[in-house]
Structure formats: C-alpha cells, structure tokens
Protein backbone atom coordinates (compact mmCIF):
# COMPACT_ATOMS: atom_id res chain seq x y z
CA UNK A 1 29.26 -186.96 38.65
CA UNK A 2 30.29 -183.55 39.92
CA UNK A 3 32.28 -181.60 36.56
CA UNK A 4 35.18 -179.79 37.35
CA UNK A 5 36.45 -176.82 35.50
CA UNK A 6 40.17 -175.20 35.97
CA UNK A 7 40.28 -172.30 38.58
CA UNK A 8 41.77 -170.04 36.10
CA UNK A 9 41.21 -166.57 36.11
CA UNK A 10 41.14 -165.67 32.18
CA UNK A 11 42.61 -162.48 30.61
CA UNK A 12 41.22 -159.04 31.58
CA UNK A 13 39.91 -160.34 34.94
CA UNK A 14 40.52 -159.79 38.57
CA UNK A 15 39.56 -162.76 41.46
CA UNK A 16 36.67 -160.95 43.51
CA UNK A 17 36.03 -162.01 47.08
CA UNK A 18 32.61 -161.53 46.91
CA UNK A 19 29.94 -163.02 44.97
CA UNK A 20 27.23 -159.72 44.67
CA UNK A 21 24.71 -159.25 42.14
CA UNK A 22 25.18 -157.06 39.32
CA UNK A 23 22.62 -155.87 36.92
CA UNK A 24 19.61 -153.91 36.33
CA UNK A 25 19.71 -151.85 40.15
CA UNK A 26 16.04 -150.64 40.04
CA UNK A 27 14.52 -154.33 38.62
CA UNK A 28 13.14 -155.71 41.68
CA UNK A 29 13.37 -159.39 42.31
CA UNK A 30 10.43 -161.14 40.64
CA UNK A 31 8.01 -163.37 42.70
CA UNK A 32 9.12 -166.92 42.69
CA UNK A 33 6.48 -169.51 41.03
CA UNK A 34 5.22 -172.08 43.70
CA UNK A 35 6.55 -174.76 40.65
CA UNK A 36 8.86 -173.53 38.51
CA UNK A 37 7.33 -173.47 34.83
CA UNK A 38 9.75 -172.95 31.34
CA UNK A 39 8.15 -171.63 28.24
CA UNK A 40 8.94 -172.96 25.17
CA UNK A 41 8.18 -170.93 22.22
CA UNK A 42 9.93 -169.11 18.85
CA UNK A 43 10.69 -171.43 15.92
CA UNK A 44 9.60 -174.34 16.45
CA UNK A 45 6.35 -176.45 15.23
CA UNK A 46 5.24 -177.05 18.94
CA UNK A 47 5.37 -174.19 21.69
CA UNK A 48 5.21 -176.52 25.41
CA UNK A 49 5.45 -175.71 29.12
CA UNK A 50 8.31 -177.92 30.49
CA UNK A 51 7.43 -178.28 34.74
CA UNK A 52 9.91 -178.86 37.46
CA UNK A 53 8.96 -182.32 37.75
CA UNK A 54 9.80 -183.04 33.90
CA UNK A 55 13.55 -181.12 34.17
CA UNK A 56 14.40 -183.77 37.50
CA UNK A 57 13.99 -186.60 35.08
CA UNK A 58 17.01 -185.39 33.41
CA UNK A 59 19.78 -186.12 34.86
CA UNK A 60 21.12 -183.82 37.68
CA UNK A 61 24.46 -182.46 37.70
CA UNK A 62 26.97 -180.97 40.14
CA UNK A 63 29.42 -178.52 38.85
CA UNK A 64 32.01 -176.37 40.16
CA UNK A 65 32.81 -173.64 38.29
CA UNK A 66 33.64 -169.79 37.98
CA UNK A 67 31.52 -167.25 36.85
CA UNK A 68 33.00 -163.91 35.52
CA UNK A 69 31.61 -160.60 35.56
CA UNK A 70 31.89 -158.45 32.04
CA UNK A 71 33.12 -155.90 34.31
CA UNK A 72 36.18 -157.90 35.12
CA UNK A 73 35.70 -159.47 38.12
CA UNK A 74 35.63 -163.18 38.68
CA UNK A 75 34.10 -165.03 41.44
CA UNK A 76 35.72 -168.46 41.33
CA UNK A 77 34.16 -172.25 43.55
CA UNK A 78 30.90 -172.01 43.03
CA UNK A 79 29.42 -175.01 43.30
CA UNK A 80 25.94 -174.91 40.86
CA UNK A 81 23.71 -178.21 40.65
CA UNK A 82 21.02 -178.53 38.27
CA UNK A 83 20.54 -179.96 34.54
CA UNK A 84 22.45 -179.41 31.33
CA UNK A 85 20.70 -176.94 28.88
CA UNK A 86 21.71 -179.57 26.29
CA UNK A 87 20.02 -182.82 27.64
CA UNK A 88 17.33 -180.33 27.71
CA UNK A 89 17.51 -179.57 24.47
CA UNK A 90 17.96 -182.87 23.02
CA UNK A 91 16.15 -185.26 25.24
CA UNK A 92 12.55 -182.74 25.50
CA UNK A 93 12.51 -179.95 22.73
CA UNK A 94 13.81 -181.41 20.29
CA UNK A 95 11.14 -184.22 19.78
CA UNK A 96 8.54 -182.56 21.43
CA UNK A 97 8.79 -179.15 20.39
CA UNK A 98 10.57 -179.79 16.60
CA UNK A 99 12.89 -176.91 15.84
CA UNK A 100 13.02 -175.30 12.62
CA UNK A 101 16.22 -175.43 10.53
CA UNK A 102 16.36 -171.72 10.80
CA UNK A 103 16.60 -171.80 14.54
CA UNK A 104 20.16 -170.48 15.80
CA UNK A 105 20.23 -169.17 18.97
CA UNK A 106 17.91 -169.28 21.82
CA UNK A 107 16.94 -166.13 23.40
CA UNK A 108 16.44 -166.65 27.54
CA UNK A 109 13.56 -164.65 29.10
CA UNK A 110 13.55 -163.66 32.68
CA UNK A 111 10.75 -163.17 35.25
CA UNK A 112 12.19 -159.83 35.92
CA UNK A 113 11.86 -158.65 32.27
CA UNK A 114 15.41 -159.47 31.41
CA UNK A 115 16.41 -161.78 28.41
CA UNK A 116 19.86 -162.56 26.62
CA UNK A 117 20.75 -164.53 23.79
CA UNK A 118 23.18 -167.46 23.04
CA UNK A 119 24.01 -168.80 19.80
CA UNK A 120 22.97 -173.06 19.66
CA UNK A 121 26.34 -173.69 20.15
CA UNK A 122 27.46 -171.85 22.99
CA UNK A 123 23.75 -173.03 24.85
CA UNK A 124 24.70 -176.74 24.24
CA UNK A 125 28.08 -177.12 25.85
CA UNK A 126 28.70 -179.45 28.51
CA UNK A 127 29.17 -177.03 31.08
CA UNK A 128 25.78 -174.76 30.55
CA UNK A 129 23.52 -175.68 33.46
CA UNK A 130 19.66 -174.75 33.98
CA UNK A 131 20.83 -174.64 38.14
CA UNK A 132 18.31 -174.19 40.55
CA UNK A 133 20.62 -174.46 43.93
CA UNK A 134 24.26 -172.53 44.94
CA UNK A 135 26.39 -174.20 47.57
CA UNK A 136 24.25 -176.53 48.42
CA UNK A 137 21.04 -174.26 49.11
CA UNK A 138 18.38 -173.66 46.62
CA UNK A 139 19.18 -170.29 44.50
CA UNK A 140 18.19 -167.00 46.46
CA UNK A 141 16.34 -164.44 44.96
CA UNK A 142 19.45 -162.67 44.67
CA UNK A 143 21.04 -164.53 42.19
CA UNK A 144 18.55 -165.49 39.96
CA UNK A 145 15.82 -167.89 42.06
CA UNK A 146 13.90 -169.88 41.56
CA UNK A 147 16.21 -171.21 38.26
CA UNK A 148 18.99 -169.23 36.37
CA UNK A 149 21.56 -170.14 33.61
CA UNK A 150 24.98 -171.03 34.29
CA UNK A 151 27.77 -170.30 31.65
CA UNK A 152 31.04 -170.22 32.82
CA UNK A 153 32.75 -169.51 29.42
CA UNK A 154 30.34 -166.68 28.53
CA UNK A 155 30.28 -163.19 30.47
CA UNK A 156 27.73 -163.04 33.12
CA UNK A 157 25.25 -161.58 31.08
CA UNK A 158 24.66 -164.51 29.65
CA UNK A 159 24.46 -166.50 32.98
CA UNK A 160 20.51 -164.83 33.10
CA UNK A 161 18.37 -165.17 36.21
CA UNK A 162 14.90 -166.21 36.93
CA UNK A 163 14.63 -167.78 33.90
CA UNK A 164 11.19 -168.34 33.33
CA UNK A 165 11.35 -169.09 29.22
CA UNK A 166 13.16 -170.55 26.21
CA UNK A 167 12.36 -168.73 22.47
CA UNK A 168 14.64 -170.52 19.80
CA UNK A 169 15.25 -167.68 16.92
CA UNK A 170 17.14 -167.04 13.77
CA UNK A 171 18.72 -164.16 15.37
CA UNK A 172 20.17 -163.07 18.68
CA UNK A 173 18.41 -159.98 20.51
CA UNK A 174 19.94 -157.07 20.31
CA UNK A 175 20.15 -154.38 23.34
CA UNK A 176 21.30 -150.72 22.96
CA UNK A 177 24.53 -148.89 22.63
CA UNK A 178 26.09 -152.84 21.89
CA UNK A 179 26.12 -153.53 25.00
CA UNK A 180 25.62 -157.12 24.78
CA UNK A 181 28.16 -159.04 22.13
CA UNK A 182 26.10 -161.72 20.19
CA UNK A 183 28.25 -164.27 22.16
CA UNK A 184 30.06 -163.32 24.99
CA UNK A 185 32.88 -165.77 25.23
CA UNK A 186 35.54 -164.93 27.73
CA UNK A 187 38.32 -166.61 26.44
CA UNK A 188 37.67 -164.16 23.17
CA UNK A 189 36.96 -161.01 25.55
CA UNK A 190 33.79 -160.80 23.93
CA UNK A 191 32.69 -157.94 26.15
CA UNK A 192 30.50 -155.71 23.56
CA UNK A 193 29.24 -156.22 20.40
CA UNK A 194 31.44 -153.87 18.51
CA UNK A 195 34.20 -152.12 20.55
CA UNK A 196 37.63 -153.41 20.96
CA UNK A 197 38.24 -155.36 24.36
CA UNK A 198 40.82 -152.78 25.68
CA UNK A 199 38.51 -149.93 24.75
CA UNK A 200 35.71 -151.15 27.34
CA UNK A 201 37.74 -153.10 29.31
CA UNK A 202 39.26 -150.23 31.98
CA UNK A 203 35.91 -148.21 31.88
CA UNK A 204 33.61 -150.89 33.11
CA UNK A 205 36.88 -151.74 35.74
CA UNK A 206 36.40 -148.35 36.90
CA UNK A 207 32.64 -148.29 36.98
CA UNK A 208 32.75 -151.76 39.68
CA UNK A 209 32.14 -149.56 42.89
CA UNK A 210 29.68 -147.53 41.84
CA UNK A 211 27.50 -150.24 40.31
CA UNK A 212 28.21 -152.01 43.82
CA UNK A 213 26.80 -149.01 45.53
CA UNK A 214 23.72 -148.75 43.48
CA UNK A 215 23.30 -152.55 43.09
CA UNK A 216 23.03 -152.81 47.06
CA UNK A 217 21.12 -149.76 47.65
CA UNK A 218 18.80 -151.21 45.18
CA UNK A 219 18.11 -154.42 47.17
CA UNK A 220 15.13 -153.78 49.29
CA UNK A 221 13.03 -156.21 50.94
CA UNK A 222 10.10 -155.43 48.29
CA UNK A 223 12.51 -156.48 45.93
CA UNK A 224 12.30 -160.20 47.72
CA UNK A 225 8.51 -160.60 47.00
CA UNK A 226 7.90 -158.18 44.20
CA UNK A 227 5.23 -155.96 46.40
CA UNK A 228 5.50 -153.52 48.69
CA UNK A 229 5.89 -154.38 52.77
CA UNK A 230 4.63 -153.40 55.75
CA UNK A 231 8.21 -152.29 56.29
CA UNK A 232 8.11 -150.37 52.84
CA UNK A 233 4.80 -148.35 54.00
CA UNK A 234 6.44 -147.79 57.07
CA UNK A 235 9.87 -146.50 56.29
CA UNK A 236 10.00 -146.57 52.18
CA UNK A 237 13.10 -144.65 52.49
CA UNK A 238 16.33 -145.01 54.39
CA UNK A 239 19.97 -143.80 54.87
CA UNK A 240 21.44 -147.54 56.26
CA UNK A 241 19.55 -150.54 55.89
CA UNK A 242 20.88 -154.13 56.01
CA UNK A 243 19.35 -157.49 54.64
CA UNK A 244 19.75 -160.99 55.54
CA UNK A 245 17.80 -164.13 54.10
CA UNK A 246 17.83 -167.81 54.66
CA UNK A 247 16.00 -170.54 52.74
CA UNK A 248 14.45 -172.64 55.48
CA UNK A 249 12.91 -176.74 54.38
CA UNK A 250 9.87 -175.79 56.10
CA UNK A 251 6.11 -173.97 55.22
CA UNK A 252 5.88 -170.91 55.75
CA UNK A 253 3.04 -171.42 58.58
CA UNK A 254 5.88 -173.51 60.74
CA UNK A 255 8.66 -170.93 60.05
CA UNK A 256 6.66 -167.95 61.23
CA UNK A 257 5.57 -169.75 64.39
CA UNK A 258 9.10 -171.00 65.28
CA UNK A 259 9.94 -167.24 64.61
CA UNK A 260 7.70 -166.07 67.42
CA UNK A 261 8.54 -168.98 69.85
CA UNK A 262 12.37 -168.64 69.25
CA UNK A 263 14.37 -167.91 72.80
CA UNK A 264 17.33 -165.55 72.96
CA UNK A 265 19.35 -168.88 74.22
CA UNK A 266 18.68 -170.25 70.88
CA UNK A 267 21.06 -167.55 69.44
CA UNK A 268 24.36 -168.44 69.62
CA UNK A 269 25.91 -165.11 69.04
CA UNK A 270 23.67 -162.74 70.43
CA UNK A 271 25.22 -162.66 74.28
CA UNK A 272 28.67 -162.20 73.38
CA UNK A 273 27.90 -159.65 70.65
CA UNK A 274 25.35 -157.79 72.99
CA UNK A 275 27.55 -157.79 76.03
CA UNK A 276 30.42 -156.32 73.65
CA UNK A 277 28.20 -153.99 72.09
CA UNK A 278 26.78 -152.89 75.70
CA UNK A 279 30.05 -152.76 77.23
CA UNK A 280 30.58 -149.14 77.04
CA UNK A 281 27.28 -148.29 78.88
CA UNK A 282 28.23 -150.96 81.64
CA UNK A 283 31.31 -149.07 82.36
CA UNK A 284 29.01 -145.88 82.58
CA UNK A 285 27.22 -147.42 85.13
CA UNK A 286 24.05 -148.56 83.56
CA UNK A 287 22.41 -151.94 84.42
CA UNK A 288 21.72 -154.38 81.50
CA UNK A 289 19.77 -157.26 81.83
CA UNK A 290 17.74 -159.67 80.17
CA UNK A 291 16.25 -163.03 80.21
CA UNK A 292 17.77 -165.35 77.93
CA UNK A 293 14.72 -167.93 78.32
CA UNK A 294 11.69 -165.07 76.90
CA UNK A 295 10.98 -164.87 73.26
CA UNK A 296 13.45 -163.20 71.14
CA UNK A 297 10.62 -160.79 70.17
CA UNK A 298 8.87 -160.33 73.92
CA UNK A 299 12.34 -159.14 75.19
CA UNK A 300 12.64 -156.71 72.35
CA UNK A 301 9.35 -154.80 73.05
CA UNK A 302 10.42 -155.11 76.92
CA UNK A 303 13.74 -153.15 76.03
CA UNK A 304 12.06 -150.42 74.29
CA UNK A 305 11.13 -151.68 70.98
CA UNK A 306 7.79 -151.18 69.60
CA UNK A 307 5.18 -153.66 67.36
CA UNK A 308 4.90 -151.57 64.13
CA UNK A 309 3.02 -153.81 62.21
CA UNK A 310 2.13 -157.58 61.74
CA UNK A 311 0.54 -159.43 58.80
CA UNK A 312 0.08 -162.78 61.20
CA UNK A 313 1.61 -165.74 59.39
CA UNK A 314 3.98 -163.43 56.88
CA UNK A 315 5.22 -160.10 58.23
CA UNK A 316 5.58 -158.65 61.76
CA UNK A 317 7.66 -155.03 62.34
CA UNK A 318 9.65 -153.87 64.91
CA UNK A 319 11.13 -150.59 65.51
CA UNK A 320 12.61 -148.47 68.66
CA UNK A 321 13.70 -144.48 68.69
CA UNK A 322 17.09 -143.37 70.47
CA UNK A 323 20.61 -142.00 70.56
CA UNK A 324 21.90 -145.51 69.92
CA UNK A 325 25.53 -143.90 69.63
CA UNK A 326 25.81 -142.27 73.13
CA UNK A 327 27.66 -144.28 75.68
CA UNK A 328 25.03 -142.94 78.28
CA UNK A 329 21.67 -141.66 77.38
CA UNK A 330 21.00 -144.05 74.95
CA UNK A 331 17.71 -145.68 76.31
CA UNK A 332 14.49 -145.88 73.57
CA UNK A 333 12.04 -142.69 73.49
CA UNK A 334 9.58 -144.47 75.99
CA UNK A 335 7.01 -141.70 74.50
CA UNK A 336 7.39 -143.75 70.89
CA UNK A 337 4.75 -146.91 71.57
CA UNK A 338 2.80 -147.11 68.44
CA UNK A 339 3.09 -146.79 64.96
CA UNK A 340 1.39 -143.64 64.69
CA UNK A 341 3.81 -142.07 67.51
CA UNK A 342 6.88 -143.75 66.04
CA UNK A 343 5.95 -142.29 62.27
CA UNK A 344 5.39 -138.82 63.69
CA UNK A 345 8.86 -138.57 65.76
CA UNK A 346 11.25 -135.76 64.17
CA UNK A 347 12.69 -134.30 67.62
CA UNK A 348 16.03 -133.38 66.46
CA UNK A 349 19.33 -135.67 67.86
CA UNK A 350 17.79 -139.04 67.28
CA UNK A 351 17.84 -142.26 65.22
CA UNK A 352 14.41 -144.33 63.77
CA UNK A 353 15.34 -147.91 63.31
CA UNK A 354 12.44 -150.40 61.85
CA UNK A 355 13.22 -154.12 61.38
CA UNK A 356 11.17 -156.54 59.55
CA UNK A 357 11.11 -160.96 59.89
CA UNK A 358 9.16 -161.90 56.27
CA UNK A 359 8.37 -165.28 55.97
CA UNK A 360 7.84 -166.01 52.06
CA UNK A 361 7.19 -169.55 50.52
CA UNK A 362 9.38 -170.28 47.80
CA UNK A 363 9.47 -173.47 45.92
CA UNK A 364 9.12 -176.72 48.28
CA UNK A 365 9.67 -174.15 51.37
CA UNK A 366 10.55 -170.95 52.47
CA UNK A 367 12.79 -167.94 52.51
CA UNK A 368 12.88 -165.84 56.11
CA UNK A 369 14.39 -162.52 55.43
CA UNK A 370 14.91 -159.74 57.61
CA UNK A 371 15.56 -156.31 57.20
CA UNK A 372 17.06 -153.38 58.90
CA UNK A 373 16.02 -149.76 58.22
CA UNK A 374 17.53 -146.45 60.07
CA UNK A 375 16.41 -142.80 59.56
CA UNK A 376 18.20 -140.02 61.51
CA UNK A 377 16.47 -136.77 62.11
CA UNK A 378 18.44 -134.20 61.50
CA UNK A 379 22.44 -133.55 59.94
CA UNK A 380 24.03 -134.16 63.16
CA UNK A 381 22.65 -137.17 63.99
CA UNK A 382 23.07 -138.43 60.76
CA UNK A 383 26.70 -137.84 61.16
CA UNK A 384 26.59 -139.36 64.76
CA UNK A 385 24.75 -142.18 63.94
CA UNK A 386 26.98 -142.74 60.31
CA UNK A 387 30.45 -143.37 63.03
CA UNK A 388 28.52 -145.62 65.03
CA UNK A 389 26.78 -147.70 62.13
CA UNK A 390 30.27 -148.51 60.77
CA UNK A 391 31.77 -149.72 63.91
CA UNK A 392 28.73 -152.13 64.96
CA UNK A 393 27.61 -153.37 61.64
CA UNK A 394 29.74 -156.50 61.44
CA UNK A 395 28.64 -156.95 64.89
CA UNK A 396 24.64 -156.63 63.75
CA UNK A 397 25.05 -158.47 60.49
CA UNK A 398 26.59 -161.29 62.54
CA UNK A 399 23.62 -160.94 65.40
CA UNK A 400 21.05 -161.49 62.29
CA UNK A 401 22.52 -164.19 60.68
CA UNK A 402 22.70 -165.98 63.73
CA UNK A 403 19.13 -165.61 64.67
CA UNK A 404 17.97 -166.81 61.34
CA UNK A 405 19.99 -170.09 61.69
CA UNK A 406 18.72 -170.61 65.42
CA UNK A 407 15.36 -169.98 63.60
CA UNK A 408 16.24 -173.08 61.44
CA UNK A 409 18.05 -175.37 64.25
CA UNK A 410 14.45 -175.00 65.74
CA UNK A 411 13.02 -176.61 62.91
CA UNK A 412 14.92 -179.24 62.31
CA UNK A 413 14.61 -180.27 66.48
C-alpha cells in the first residue's frame, strides 16, 4: 500500500522546482554493482552480506514523500519505492546478525566514500525506506543508484546515496566543523550539531546557487561510470557541457546496437527543433537537407561531424568544428576529419563540440547517457558562442532527450 505523507513545507524551508543533487561536487558517482550487495557489520555477534534478492522478500513499499535539503530547499511528490529500513532491521539483522545492547545508531556507508549516522530510532520509523527506484524508474546515478536511504523527516544528509553498508555503533560519526547534527530532524531544525537554527539557517540559503553551480559543473560523464571516457581523453575540459541519461530494460549489447540503427524519423522532436534552429540560415539562402530514413549517426558524419572515437559495444564519439552562431558561414571545418586534426584545431573564431552515447549496464539493464562538450578558441568566440548557447540550449536539451526515448521506443518494438 502506497504511504502518504502531508505536502507540508516545514519551517525554514522554501518549495524548490527542481530536484538536483547536492553534496560532495568533486565525489564522482561510484560504479553501480551488477547485484546490489549491503554490508552488515559494527556491533553485532554476526557481520552478513544481505543480496538484492533477500531485501525483495521484504515487503515492497510505495511512498510519496518530500525530501528537504539542509540548505532550505524542499523538493516535494516524490514518489520512492523500495523496503522499510525497519522490516530490515527486524525481520534479517536482528536474528541473523544479533545486535549488541550497546548498539544505538547505525552509521550508513556509501560507495562514494560518504557515510552518515542515524540514531535506532530515527532509522526505524515507518517512513525510512532502503529505495532503489524514483518515479517509477530505477534510481539514477545521480541521486544515489543503485540503492539510497529515504528520510523524509531528517535533512537530506541523512537521506545517503549508494548505500552500499550498514555498521550498528554506540555512537554516531562525527564530521568536521559540526556540520552534521547527530539527528537531523526537520521538524526540530536540526541543521548542525551545535549552532542555533537561525545562525546557519540564512548562510546556507545564501550559499544554494553557488553549490548549484559547482554541483553541476561537477557532473561529468566519468562521474557516471567512475573511470575516465573516451570523451574525457578527448576533451577533459570544457566551458558548456550538457548531460542527459535514461535507464533503458535492456543489455547493454541490444541498447548500443539499437543506438547505431536508430533513424532520424524515430525522433520525434528533432525536425521541428532543427528546422527552427536552421531557420535563420534558410532565410540566408542556404539549402538544408537531410534524410530522415539514414541512421541518426550516418547523417551526422554526412553533415560535417566527425567519428572521434568508439569503444564498439560501450562508447562511440562524435564531434564537428564551426561558427555554430553565425547565421551564414556556419558550415563544419571540412579540414577537421579525424581525431588527431580535430584535437589540434586552435584557428581563432571557432567552436569544438564533442558528444558522447555511453551505454553502461546497471542492475537488471542499462543506463544510455550522452554528453555534450564545447571548447571555443579564443575570447571572442567564447563570448559569441556563450549568446548563442543560451538561446538554443532548451532547444538541444529537448533534441537529446528525445533521441534517448526514440532509442527506447525501439526497444520495446
């Protein structure tokens, strides 16, 4: 039965729109397990592994509920599924793994290094979920894949990602300058361990876009598979870059092939967009065609984009050199038709752009994620290219999404 919780937003907090990942910037997404494994260790007579397969004989449970940043925004609807943290609890460790008296809190251990503790009472409420899917798609890497914690009357430090292990203790961790309280309860504004509410409150309110800013620039498609890319020996640095994922039921041998047989039919939003996108240079007098029944990826290189790179069944790079702001003059650098050419261009006035598709298995199937990367090279066509990126990014974002859901209608077929 799905649990409901009251869309309230508590004192101190601020409904957010969005739903982006805050934490460590620089801690790069982990590598998901194939099966997800939990650690069971600290007090207790009996240290276990717990598998996937033994946490779906519990019983599974849909909740809706809000989660709420220590930095005072609140994302409210999300629907989690997964287990309680207390059937856990009492159902497998305590009669398999025997708990010492002394044991208090349990301390939750991340794949990305990251652990947080919460006080036994706190971990076994009703509404404390070991979730392993988000709106009805399995956890992203994003927010904490391949399972993360879910509790929505604790700050979101305590809602840890990747959780990977359970240590029951006789004291909570502790983590510098107070930063996290031993409990974390919003209702209390529990927001560090030994300064006043009011005191931290307006400080971390005012610290929201700049840990935005560093939290996106952080993501980075090595940051999906916790190694670098081809695209990341290719262009480790950027100026814009955009990222896009979908989790796709499939392995990741059939994803990558329907990748390279996808049509630009299959695309729902990719004529109008284009045609908008193009209309400038039509009224300029330049012809602009294409054939909607080719390969997504054989029309590219026809248009001027260049094969950077492919690891076959995983990775394959794309990328194309021109003045993608002009309304004329705008065609690819023809000269640019190899990696070696396209690494060594630095003619002043132009724009490097290198896209990834990264086919990744995760859990029972895959993630596809692509990724955009653009280099200008030199000051003025960084400023050129900065006015144009902001005008056609929705536009782009929305072309990308698209093609990874034709990607998956060609699946399911």
């Amino acid at each position: 039965m799905p649990a409901q919780h009251a869309a309230t937003i508590p004192p101190g907090q601020r409904p957010g729109a969005r739903f982006p990942r805050f934490g460590a910037a620089t801690r790069p997404f982990p590598e998901v397990p194939y099966e997800a494994r939990l650690r069971i260790s600290g007090e207790v007579e009996h240290p276990i592994e717990i598998s996937l397969e033994e946490l779906r004989a519990l019983p599974r449970i849909d909740q809706e509920s809000a989660l709420h940043c220590v930095t005072t925004w609140t994302k409210e609807g999300l629907r989690w599924s997964g287990w309680r943290l207390a059937d856990l609890y009492h159902q497998v460790i305590e009669p398999r793994c025997q708990p010492r008296p002394e044991a208090r809190y349990l301390v939750l251990f991340g794949h990305d290094g990251y652990c947080c503790s919460l006080l036994l009472e706190d971990a076994l409420a009703d509404d404390v979920l070991i979730a392993d899917t988000l709106d009805g798609e399995p956890i992203s890497p994003i927010h904490g894949a391949p399972l993360r914690i879910v509790s929505p009357r604790q700050y979101g430090y305590k809602s840890l990602k990747h959780l990977a292990g359970i240590g029951l203790r006789s004291k909570p961790i502790t983590l510098p300058l107070g930063l996290e309280h031993p409990r974390g309860r919003v209702e209390h504004q529990e927001r560090h361990a030994s300064a006043a509410a009011w005191l931290v409150r307006w400080p971390y309110r005012a610290l929201i876009g700049a840990t935005a800013f560093f939290q996106r620039r952080g993501i980075r498609s090595r940051h999906f598979v916790g190694h670098p890319t081809l695209l990341d020996e290719l262009m480790p640095q950027a100026e814009h870059f955009e990222v896009h994922d979908i989790w796709l039921d499939a392995t990741p041998e059939e994803t990558y092939r329907a990748l390279l047989a996808l049509q630009g039919g299959e695309i729902r939003l990719l004529r109008p967009l284009m045609a908008l996108r193009e209309l400038p240079a039509r009224l300029v007098g330049r012809a602009i065609g294409g054939d909607r029944d080719a390969a997504v990826l054989d029309a590219l290189v026809a248009s001027g984009f260049v094969q950077l790179a492919e690891q076959p069944g995983r990775e394959i790079v794309l990328g194309v050199v021109g003045r993608f702001w002009k309304l004329a003059g705008n065609a690819p650098v023809r000269s640019v038709h190899d990696q070696q050419t396209f690494t060594a261009f630095d003619q002043p006035g132009y724009a490097k752009a290198a896209m990834n598709l990264l086919v990744r298995a995760e859990g029972r199937g895959c993630r596809l994620i692509t990724e955009t990367r653009i280099q200008t090279t030199d000051p003025a066509a960084a400023r050129s290219f900065r006015r144009y990126w902001r005008l056609i990014r929705p536009g782009s974002g929305l072309i990308r999404r698209s093609w990874l859901s034709a990607v998956r209608r060609r699946l399911v077929a």
